[in-house]
Structures are given as C-alpha cells and as structure tokens.
C-alpha atoms as a PDB file:
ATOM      1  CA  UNK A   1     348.874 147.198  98.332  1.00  0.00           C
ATOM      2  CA  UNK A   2     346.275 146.877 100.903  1.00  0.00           C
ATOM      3  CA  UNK A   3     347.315 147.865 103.973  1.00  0.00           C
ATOM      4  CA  UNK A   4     346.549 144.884 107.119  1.00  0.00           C
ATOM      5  CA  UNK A   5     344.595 146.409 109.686  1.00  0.00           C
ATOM      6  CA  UNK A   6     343.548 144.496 112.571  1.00  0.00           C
ATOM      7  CA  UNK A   7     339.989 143.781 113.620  1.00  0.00           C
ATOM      8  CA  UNK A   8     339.142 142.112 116.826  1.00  0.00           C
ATOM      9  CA  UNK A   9     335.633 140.163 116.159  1.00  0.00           C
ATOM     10  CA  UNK A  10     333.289 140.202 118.800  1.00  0.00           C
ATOM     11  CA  UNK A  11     334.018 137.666 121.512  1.00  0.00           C
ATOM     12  CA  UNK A  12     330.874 134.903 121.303  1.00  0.00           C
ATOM     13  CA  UNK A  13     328.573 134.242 124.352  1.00  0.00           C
ATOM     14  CA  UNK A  14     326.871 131.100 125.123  1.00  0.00           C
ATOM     15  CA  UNK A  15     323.676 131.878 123.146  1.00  0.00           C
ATOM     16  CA  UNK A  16     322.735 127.513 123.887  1.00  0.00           C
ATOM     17  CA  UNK A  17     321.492 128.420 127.240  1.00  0.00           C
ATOM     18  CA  UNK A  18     319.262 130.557 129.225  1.00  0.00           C
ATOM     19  CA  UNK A  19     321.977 130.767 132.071  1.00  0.00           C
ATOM     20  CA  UNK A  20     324.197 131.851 128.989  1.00  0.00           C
ATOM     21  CA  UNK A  21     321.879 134.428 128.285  1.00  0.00           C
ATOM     22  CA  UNK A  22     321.639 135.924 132.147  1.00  0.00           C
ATOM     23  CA  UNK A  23     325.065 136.031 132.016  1.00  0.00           C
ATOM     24  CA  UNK A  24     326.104 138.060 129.192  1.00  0.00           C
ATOM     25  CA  UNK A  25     322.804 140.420 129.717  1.00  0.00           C
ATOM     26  CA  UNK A  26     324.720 140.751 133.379  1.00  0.00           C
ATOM     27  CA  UNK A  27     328.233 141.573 131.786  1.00  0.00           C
ATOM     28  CA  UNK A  28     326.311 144.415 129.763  1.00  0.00           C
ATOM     29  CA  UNK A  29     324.501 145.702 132.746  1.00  0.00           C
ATOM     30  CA  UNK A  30     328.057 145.955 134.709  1.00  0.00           C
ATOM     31  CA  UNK A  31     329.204 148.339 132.230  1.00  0.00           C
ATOM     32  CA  UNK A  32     325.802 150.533 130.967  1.00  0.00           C
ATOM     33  CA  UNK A  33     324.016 150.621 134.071  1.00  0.00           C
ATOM     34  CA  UNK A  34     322.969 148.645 136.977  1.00  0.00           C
ATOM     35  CA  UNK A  35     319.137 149.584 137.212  1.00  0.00           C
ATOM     36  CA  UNK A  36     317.017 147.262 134.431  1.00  0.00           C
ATOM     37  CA  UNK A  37     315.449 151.098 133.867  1.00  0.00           C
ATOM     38  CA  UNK A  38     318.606 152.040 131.979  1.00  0.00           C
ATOM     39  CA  UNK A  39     318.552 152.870 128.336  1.00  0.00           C
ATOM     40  CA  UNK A  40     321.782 151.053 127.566  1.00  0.00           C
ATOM     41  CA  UNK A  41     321.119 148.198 129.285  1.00  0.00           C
ATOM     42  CA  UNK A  42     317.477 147.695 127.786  1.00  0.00           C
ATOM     43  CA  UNK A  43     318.778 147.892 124.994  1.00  0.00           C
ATOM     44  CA  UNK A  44     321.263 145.426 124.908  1.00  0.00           C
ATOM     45  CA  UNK A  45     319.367 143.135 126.819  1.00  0.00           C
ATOM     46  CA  UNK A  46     316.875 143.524 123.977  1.00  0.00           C
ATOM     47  CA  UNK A  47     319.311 142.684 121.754  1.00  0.00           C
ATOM     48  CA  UNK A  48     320.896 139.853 123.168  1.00  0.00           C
ATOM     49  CA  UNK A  49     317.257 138.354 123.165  1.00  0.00           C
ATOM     50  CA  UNK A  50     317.551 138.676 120.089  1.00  0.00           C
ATOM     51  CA  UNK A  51     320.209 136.729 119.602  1.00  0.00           C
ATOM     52  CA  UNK A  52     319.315 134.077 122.372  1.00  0.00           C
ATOM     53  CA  UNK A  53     315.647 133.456 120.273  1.00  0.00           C
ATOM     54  CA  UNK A  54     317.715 133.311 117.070  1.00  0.00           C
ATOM     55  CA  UNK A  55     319.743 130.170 117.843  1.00  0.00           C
ATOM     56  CA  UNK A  56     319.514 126.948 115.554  1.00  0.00           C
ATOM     57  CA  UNK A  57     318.825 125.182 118.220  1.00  0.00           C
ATOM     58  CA  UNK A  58     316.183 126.841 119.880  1.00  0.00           C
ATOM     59  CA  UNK A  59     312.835 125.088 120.362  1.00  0.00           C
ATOM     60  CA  UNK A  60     310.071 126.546 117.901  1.00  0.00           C
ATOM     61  CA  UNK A  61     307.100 127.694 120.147  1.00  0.00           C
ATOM     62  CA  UNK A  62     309.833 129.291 122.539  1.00  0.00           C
ATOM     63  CA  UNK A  63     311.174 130.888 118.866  1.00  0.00           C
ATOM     64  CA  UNK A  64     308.172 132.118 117.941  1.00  0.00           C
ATOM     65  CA  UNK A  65     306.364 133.232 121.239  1.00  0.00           C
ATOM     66  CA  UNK A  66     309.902 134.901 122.135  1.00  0.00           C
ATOM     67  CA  UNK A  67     309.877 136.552 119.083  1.00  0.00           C
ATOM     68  CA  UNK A  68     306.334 138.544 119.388  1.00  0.00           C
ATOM     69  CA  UNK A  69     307.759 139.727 122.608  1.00  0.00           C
ATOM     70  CA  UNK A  70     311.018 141.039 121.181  1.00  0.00           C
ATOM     71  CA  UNK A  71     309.619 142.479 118.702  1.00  0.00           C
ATOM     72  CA  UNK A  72     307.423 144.391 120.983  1.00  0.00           C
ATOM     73  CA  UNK A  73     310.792 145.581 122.668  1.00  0.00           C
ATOM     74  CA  UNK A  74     312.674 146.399 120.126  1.00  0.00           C
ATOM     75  CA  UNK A  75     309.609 148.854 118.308  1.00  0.00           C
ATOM     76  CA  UNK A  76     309.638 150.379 122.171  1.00  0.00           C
ATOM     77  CA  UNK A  77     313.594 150.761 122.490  1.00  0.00           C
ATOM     78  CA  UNK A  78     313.642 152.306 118.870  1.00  0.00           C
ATOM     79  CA  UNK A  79     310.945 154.663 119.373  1.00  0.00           C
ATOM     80  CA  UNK A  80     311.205 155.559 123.184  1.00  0.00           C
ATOM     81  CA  UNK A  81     314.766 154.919 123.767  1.00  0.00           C
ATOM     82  CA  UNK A  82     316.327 156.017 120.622  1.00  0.00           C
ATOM     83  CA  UNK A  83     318.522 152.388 120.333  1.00  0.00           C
ATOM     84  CA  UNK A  84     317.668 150.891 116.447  1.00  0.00           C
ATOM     85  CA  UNK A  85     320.083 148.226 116.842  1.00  0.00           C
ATOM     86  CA  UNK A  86     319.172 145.558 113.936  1.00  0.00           C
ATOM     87  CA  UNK A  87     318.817 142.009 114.977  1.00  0.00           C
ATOM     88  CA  UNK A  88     322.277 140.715 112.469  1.00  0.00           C
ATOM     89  CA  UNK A  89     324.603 142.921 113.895  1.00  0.00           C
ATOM     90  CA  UNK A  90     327.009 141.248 116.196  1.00  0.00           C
ATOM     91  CA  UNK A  91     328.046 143.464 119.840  1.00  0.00           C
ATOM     92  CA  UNK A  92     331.040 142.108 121.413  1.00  0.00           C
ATOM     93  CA  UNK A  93     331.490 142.249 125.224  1.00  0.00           C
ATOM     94  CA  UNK A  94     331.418 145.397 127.460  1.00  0.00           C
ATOM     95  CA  UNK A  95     330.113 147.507 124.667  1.00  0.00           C
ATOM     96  CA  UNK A  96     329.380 151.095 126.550  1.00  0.00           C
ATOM     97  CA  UNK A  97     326.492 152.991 125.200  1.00  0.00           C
ATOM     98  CA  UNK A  98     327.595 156.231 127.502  1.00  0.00           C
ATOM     99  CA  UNK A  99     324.574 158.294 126.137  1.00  0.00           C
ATOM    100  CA  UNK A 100     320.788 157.312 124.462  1.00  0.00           C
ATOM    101  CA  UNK A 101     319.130 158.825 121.569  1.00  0.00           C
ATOM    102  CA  UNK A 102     319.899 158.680 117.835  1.00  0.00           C
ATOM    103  CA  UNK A 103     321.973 154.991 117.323  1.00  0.00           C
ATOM    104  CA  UNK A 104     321.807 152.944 114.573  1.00  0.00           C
ATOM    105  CA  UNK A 105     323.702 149.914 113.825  1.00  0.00           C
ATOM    106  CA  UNK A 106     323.094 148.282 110.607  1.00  0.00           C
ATOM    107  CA  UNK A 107     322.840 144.629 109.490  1.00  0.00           C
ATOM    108  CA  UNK A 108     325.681 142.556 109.510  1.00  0.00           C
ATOM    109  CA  UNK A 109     327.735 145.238 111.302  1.00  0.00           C
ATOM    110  CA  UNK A 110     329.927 143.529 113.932  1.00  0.00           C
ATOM    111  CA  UNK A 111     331.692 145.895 117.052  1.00  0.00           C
ATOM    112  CA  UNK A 112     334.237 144.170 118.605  1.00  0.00           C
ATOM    113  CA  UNK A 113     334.807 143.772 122.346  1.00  0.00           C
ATOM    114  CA  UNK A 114     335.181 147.224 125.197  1.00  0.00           C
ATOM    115  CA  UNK A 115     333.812 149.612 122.577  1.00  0.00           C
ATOM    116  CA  UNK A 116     332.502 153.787 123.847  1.00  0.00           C
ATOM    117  CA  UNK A 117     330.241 154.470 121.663  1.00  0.00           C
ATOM    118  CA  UNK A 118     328.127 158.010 122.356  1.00  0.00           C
ATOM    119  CA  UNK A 119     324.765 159.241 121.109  1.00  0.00           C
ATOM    120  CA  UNK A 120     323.751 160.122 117.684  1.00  0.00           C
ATOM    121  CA  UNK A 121     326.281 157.532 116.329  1.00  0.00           C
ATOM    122  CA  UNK A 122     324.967 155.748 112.958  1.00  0.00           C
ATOM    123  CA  UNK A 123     326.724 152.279 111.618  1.00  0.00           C
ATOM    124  CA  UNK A 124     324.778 152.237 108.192  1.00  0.00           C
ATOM    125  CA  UNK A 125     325.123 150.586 105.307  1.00  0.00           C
ATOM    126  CA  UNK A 126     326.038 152.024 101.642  1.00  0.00           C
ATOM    127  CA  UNK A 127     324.538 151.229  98.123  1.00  0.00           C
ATOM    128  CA  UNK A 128     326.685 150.102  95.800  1.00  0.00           C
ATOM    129  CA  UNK A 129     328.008 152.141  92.609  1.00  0.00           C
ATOM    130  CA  UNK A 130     324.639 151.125  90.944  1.00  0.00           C
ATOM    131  CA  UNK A 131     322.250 151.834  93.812  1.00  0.00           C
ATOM    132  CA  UNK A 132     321.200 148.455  94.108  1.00  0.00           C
ATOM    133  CA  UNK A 133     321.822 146.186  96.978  1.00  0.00           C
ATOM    134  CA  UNK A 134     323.518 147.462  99.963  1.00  0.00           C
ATOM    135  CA  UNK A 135     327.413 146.760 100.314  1.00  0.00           C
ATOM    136  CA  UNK A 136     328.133 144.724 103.865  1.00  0.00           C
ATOM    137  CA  UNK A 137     328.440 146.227 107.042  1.00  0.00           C
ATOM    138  CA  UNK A 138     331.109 147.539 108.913  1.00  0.00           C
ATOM    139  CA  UNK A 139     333.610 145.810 111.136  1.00  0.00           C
ATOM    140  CA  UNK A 140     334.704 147.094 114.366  1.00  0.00           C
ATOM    141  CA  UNK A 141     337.478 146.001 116.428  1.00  0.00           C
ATOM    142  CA  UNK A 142     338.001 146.189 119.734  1.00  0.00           C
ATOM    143  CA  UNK A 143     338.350 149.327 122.039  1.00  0.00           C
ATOM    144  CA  UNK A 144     337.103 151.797 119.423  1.00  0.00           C
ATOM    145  CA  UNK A 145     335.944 155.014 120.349  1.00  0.00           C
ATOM    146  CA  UNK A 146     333.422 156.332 118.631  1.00  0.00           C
ATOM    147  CA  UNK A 147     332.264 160.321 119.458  1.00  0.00           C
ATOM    148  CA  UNK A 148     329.109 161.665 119.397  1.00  0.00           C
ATOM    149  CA  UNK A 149     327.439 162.468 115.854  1.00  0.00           C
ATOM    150  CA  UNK A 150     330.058 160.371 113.861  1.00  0.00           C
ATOM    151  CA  UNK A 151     328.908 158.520 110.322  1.00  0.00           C
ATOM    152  CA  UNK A 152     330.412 155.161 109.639  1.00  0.00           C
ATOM    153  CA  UNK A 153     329.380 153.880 106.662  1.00  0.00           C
ATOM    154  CA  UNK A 154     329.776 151.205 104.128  1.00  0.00           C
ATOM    155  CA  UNK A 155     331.481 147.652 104.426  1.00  0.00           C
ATOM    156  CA  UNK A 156     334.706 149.452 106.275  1.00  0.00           C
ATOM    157  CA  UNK A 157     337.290 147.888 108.973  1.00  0.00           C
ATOM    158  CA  UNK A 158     338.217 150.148 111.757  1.00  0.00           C
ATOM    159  CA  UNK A 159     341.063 148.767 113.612  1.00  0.00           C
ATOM    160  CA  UNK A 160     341.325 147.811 117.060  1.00  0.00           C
ATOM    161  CA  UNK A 161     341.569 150.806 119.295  1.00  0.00           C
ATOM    162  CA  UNK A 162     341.176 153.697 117.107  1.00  0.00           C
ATOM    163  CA  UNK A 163     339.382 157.002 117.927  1.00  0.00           C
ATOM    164  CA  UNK A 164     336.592 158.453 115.738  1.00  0.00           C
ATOM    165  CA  UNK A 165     336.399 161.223 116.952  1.00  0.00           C
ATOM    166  CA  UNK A 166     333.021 163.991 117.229  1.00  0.00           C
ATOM    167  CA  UNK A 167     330.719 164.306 113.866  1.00  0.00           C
ATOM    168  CA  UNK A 168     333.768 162.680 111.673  1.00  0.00           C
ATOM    169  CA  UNK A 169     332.307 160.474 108.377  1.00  0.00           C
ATOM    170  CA  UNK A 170     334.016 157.764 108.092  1.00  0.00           C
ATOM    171  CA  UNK A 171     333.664 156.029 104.319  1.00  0.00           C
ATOM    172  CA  UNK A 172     337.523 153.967 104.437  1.00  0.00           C
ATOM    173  CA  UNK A 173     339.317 151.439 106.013  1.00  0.00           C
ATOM    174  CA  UNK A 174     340.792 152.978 109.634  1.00  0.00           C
ATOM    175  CA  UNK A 175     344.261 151.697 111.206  1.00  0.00           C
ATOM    176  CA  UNK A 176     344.438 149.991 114.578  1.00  0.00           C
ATOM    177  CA  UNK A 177     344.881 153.336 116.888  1.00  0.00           C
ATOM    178  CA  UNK A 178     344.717 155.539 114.600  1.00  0.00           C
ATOM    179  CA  UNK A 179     341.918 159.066 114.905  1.00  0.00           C
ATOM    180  CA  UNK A 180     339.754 160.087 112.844  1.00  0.00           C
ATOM    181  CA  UNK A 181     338.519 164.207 113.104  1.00  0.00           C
ATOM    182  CA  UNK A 182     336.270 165.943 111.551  1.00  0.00           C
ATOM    183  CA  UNK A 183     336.971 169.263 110.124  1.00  0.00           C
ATOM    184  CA  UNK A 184     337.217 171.750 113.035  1.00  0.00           C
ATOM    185  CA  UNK A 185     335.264 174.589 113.846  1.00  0.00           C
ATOM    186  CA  UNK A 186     336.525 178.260 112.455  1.00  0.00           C
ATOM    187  CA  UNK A 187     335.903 181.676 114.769  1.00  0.00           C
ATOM    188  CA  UNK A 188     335.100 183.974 112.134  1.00  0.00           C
ATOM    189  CA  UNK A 189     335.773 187.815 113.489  1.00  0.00           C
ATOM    190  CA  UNK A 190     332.387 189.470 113.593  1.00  0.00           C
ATOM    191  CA  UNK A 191     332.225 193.157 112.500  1.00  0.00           C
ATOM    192  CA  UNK A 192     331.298 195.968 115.237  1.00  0.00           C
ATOM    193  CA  UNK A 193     328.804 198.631 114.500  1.00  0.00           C
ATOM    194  CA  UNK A 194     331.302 201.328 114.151  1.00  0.00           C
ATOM    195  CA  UNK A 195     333.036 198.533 111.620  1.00  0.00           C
ATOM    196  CA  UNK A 196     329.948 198.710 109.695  1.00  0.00           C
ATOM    197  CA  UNK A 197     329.087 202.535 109.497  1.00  0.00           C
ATOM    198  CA  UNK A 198     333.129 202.385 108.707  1.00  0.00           C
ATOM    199  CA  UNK A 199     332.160 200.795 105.059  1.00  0.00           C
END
C-alpha cells in the first residue's frame, strides 16, 4: 500500500500584476540577500520574471520584448552564476539558496514554501524504463532541507520538512521529516614504513 506522504505545493504569488511581481521578488530578496548583486536573489528574480512574462494574460509585445531580456538573464545566471533554474519549475516562498554554483532544477519540478537548499544540488528528471521521454519532476514540500551535492531525481515526493542530507541520491518517495544520508565516510588505517618493511 502506498504510503501518504505530505507535500506542501508552493504557495502562488500574484503573477497578474507588476506590483505582484515587486513584491514576491522583495520576499525572495528578504531571505537570499538584500544587495540586487546577490547570486540568490538574481536568480530568483530572474526566475520570477519568468513567471511574471509567462502569464495568460500578459499583453504580447510586453511577452515577447520581456522575453529577449530574460532570456539574456537567464544564459548569464546559468553561466556566471551557476543557477540553471528551468522556466516550468514552480519555487514556493522564502526559498533560501544559502550558497551559488552547480543548481539545477528541472521542468515541472515544484519546491514548496521555506526550503535550504545549498550548492551543487541537482532536481533532474529521469528517463523512463525505455529511455524515451522523461518521467515528471519532483515535488517538494515545504521546509525541506536539502545539503550540498545531493541528487534528487525522477518524478519523487519528498515530504514536508524532511532533511536530505550531504551528497545523498535520492530516487523514492521521502516521508514528511524524515533524513535521508548518504553512505558515510570510512578512516581506513594507513600502514607506517616500519609496517611496510614488516611484510
């Protein structure tokens, strides 16, 4: 029986508006980093453009003329700032990038609200048993933890306020709270000289 984990979706912003958009590029500068020169805070800002441009009801020439421009940003935050967020993942509220370099979030991942997530962190996606087209993308609930170097891959749930903890691969479903750790690190007894001339 499947076990019923639960997964906080992001909490929506007003994406109508441009004052909707101020705000909730505000909300993520509160919690990555005051200065606009911040890595976090570009990034999400870049995002959230993103997201603001993508709207239904968004006039075309804005659409379009936006678009160039975030494009432009995006190519620079990937390649100087080390942030490939894709434009259909959904980033909840006071998401806290505490370090730069090496993220990548996949399409149609979603992160849920108060996430730490640290560098080198991938959200990818994962071909299905043929190879072919790529399963969907992982949902993450609210005030998840996720450590620096850790894999999460595939259409998983991780549950609201679990740990993943340093380099750990995660490939199934993750209870609410629960950790996740990688396998730990051995001290293996290195031989001496006189160990050596011993043999």
């Amino acid at each position: 029986m499947e076990q019923d984990i639960v997964v906080s979706p992001p909490s929506a912003w007003d994406a109508r508006t441009l004052r909707g958009l101020l705000d909730i590029c505000g909300e993520d500068r509160a919690v990555n980093g005051r200065s606009p020169f911040h890595p976090a805070s570009q990034a999400l800002i870049v995002h959230r453009l993103g997201e603001w441009l993508a709207h239904p009801g968004r006039n075309r020439l804005v659409a379009r003329v936006g678009g160039f421009v975030q494009h432009a940003a995006a190519a620079y935050v990937r390649n100087y700032i080390g942030y490939e967020i894709s434009p259909g993942a959904k980033i909840g509220r006071r998401v806290h990038f505490a370090h730069q370099h090496g993220i990548v979030i996949a399409p149609e991942t979603e992160i849920g609200d108060d996430a730490l997530i640290l560098h080198e962190v991938t959200v990818g996606l994962r071909m299905d048993a043929q190879g072919g087209t790529p399963e969907a993308g992982a949902r993450i609930g609210a005030r998840v933890r996720i450590g620096t170097g850790a894999r999460i891959l595939g259409a998983v749930r991780i549950g609201d306020g679990a740990n993943i903890g340093p380099n750990a691969v995660v490939m199934t479903d993750v209870p609410e709270n629960a950790s996740v750790i990688a396998a730990p690190s051995r001290v293996l007894r290195l031989r001496s000289a006189d160990d050596r001339d011993a043999s």
